[in-house]
N, C-alpha and C. Protein backbone atom coordinates (compact mmCIF):
# COMPACT_ATOMS: atom_id res chain seq x y z
N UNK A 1 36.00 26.17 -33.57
CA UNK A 1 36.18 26.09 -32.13
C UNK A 1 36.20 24.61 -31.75
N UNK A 2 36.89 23.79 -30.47
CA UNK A 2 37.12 22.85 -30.29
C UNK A 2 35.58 22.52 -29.28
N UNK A 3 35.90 21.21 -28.95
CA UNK A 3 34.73 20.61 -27.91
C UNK A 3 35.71 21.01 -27.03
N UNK A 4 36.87 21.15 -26.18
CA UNK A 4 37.49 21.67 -25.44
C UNK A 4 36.84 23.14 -25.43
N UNK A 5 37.44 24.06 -25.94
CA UNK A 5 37.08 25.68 -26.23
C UNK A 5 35.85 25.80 -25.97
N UNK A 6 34.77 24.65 -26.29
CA UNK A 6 32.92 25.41 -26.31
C UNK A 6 33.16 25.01 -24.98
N UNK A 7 33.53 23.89 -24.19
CA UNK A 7 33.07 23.34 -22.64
C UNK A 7 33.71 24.72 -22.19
N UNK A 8 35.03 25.45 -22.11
CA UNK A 8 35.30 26.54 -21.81
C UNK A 8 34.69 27.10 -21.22
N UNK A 9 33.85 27.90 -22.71
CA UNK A 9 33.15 29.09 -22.87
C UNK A 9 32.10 28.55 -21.95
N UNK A 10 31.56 27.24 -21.85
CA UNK A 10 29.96 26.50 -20.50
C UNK A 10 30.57 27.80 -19.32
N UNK A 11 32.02 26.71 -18.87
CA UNK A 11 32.38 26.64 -18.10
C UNK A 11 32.78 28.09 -17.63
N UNK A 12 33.01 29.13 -18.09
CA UNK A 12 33.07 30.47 -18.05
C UNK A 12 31.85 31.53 -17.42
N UNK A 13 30.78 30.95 -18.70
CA UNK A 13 29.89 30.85 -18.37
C UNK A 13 28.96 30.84 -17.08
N UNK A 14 29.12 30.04 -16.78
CA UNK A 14 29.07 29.03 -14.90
C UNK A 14 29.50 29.76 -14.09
N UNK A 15 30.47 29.99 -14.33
CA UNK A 15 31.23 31.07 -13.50
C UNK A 15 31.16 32.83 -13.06
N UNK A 16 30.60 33.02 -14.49
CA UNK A 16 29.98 34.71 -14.37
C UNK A 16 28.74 34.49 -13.70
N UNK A 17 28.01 33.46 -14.35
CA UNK A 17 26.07 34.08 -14.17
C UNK A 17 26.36 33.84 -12.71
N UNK A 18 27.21 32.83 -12.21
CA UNK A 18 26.92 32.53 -10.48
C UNK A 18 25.92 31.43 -10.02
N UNK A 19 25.55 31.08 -9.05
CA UNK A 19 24.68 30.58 -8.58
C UNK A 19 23.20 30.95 -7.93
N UNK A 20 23.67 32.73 -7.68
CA UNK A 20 22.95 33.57 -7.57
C UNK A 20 21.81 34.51 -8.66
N UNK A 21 21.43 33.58 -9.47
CA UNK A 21 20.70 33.44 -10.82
C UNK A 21 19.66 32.60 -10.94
N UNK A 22 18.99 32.75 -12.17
CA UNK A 22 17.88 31.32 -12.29
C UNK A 22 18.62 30.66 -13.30
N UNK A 23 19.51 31.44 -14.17
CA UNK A 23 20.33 30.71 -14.80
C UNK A 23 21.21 29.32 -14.93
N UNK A 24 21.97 30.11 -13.66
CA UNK A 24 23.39 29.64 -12.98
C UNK A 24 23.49 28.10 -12.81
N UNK A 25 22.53 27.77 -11.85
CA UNK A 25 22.36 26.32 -11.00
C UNK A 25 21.93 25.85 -12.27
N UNK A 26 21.04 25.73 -13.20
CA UNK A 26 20.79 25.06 -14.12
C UNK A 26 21.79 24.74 -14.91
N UNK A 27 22.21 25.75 -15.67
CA UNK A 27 23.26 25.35 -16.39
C UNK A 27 24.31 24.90 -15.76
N UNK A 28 24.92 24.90 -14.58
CA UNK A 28 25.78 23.65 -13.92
C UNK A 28 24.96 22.32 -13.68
N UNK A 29 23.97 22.43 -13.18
CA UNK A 29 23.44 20.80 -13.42
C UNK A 29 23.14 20.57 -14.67
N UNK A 30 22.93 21.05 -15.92
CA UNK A 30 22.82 20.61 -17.34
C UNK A 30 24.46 20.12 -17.76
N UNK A 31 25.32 21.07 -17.08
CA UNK A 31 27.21 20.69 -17.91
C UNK A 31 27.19 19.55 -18.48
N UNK A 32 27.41 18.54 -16.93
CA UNK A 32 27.40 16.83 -17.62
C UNK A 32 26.95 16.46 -18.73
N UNK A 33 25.47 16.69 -19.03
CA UNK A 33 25.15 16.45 -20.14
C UNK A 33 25.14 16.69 -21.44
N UNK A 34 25.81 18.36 -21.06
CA UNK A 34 26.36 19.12 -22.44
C UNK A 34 27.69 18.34 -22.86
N UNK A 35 28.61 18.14 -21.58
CA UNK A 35 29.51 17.42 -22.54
C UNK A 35 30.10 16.60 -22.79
N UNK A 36 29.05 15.24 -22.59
CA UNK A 36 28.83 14.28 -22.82
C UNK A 36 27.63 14.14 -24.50
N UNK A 37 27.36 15.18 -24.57
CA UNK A 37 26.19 15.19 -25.90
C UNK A 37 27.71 15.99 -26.77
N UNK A 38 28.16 16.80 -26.27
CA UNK A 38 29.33 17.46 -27.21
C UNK A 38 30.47 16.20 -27.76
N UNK A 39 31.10 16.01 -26.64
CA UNK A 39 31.60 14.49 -26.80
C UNK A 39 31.33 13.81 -27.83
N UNK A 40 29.93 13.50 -27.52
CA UNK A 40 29.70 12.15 -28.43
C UNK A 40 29.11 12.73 -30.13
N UNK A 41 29.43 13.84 -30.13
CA UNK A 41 28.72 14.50 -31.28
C UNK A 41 27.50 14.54 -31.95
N UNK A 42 26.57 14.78 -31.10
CA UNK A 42 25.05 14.75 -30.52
C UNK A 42 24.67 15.91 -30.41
N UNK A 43 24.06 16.55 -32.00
CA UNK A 43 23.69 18.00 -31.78
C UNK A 43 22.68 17.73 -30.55
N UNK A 44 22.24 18.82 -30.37
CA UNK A 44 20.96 19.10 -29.24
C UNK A 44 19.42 18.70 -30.74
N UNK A 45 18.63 18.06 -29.61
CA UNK A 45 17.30 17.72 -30.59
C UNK A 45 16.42 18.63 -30.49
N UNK A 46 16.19 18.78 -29.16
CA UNK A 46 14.84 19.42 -28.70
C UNK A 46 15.11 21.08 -28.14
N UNK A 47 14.38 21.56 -28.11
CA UNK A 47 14.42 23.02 -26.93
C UNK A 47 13.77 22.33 -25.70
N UNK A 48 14.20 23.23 -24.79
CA UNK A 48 13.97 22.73 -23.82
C UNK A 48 12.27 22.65 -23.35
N UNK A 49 11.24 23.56 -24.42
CA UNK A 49 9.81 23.15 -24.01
C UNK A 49 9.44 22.11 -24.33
N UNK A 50 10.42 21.24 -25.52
CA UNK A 50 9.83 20.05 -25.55
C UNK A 50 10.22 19.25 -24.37
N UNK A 51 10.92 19.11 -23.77
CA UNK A 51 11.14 18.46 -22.69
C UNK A 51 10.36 19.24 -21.14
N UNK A 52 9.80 20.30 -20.97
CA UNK A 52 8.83 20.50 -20.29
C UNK A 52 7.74 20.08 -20.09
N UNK A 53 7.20 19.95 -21.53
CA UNK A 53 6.21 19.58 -22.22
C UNK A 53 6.16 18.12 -21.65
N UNK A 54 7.53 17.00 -22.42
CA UNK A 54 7.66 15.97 -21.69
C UNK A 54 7.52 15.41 -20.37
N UNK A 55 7.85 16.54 -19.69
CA UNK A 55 7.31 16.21 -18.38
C UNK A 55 6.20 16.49 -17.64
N UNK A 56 6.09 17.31 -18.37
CA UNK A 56 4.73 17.40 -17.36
C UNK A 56 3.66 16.24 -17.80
N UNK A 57 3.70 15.30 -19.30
CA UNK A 57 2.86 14.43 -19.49
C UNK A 57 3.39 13.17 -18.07
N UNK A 58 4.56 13.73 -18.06
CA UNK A 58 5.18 12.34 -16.85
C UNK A 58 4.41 12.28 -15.66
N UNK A 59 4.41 13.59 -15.34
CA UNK A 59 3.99 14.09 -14.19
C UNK A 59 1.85 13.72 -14.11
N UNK A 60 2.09 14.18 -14.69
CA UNK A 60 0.20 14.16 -15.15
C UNK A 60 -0.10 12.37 -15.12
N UNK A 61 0.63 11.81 -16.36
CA UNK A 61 0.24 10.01 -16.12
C UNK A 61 0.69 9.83 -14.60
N UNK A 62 1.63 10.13 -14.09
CA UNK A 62 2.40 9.50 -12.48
C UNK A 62 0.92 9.91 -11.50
N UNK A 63 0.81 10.96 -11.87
CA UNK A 63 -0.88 11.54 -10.98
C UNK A 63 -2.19 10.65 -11.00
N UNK A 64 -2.49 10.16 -12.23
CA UNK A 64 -3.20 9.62 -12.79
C UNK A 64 -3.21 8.21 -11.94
N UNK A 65 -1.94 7.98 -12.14
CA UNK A 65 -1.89 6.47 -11.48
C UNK A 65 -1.67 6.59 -9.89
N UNK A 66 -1.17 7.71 -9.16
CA UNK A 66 -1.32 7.72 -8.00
C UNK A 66 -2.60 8.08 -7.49
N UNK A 67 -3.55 8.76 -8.19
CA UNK A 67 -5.16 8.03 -7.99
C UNK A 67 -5.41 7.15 -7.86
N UNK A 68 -5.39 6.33 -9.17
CA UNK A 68 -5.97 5.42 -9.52
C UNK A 68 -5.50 4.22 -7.98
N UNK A 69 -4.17 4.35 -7.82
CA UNK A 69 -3.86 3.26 -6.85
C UNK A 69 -4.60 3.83 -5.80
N UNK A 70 -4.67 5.34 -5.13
CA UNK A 70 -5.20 5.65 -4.15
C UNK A 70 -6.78 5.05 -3.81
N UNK A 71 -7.33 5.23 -5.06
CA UNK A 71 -8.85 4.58 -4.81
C UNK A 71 -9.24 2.91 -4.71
N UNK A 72 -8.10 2.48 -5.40
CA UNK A 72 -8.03 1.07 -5.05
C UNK A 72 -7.59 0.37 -3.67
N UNK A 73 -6.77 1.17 -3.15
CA UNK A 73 -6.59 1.40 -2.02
C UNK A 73 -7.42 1.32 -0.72
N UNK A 74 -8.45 2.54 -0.76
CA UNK A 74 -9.88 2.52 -0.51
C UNK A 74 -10.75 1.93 -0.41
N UNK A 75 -10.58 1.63 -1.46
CA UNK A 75 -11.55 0.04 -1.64
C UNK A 75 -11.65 -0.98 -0.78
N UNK A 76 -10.23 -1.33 -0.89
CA UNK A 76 -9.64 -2.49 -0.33
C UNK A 76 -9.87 -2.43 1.45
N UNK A 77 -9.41 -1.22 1.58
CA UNK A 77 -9.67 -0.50 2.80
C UNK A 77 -11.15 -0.94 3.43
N UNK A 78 -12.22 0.06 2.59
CA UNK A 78 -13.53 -0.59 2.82
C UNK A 78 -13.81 -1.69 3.57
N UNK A 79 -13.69 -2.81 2.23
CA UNK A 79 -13.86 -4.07 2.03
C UNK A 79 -13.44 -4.85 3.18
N UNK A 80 -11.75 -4.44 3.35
CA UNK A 80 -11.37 -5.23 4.78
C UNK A 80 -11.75 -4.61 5.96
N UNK A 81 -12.05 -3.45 6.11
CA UNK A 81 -12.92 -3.19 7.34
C UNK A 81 -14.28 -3.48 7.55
N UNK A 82 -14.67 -3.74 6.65
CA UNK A 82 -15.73 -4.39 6.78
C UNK A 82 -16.04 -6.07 7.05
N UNK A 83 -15.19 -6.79 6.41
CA UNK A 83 -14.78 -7.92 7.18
C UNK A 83 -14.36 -8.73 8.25
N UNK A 84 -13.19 -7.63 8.40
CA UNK A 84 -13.02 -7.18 9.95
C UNK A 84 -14.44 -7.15 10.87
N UNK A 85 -15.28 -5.97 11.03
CA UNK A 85 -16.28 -5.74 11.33
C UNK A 85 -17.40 -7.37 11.58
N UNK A 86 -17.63 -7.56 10.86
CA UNK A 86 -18.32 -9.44 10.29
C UNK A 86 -17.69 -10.08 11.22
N UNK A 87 -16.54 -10.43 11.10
CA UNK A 87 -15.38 -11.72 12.38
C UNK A 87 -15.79 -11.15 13.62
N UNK A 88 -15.58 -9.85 14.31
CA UNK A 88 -15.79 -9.51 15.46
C UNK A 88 -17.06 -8.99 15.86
N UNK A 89 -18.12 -9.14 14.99
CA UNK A 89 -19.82 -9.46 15.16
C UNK A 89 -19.73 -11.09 15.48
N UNK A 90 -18.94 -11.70 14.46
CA UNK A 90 -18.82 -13.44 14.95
C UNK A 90 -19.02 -14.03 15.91
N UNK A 91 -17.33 -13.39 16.36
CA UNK A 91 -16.83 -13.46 17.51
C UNK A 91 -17.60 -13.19 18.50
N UNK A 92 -18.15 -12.16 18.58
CA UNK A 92 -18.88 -11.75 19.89
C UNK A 92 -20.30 -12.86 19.99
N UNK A 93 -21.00 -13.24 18.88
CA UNK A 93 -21.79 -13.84 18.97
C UNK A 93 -21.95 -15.55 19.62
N UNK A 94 -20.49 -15.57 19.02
CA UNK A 94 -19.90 -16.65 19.57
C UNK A 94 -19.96 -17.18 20.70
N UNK A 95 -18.85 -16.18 21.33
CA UNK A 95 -18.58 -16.19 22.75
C UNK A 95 -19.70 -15.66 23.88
N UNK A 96 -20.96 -15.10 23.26
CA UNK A 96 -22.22 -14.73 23.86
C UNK A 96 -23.37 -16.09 24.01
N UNK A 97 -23.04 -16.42 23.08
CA UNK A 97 -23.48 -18.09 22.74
C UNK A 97 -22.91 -18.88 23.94
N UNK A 98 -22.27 -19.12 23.91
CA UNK A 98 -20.88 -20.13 24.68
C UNK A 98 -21.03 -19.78 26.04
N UNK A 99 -21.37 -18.20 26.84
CA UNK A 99 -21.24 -17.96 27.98
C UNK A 99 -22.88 -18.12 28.19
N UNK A 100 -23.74 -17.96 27.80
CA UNK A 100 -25.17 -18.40 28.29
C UNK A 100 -25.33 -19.73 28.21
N UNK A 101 -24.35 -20.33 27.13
CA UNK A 101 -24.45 -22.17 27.84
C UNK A 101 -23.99 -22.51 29.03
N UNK A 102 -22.69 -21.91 29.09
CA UNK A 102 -22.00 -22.11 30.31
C UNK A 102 -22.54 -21.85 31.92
N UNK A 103 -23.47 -20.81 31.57
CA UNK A 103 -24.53 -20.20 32.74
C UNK A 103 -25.27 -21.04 32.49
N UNK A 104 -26.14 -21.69 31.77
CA UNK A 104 -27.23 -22.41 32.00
C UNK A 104 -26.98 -23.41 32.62
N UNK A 105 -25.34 -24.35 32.21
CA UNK A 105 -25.07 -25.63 32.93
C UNK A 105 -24.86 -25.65 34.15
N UNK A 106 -23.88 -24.01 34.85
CA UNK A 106 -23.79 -23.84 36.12
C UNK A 106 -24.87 -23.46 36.94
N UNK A 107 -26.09 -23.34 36.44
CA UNK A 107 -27.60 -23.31 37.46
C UNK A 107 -28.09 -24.11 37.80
C-alpha cells in the first residue's frame, strides 16, 4: 500500500467515524501528524499511554511550579505589605510630630 493509499484509508476514516464520536475529532487533529510521520518514514514509537503518561508528568511539574511561584508570591505579598504598613506608621508619626510643633509655635 502507498503513503498516498494509507492517508486515504485516515482520511476515509475521518469521514465515517464523524465528528460526532470520541474518535472522530481526534483522529482529525492527529492527521497532520500522521502524515507528516508517514512522509518522513517515522514508524510510530510510542502508544498513545506513553504520551498520556507524558503528560500528565507535564502537567503535575507545571502544578508544582505554579505553587511554588504562588507561595513566593505570598511572601512577597506579606513582606511588602508589611512595609507598606512601617512607611505609613512613619508617615503618620511624622506628620503628628510636625503638627504639634507647628501648634506649639502658633501659641
Amino acid at each position: 500500500m502507498s503513503k498516498d493509499e494509507e492517508l486515504a484509508v485516515i482520511d476515509a476514516a475521518i469521514k465515517k467515524i464523524g465528528s460526532n464520536s470520541y474518535l472522530g475529532p481526534w483522529l482529525r487533529d492527529i492527521r497532520p501528524e500522521l502524515e507528516r510521520t508517514l512522509r518522513c518514514d517515522i514508524e510510530p514509537q510510542f502508544a498513545m499511554s506513553h504520551y498520556r503518561h507524558l503528560a500528565g508528568q507535564i502537567l503535575s511539574s507545571a502544578r508544582d511550579q505554579a505553587d511554588r511561584l504562588k507561595s513566593q508570591a505570598d511572601e512577597y505579598k506579606a513582606r511588602t505589605e508589611q512595609e507598606a504598613r512601617k512607611m505609613v506608621d512613619n508617615a503618620k508619626h511624622y506628620a503628628a510630630h510636625h503638627l504639634r510643633k507647628a501648634l506649639e509655635e502658633v501659641e
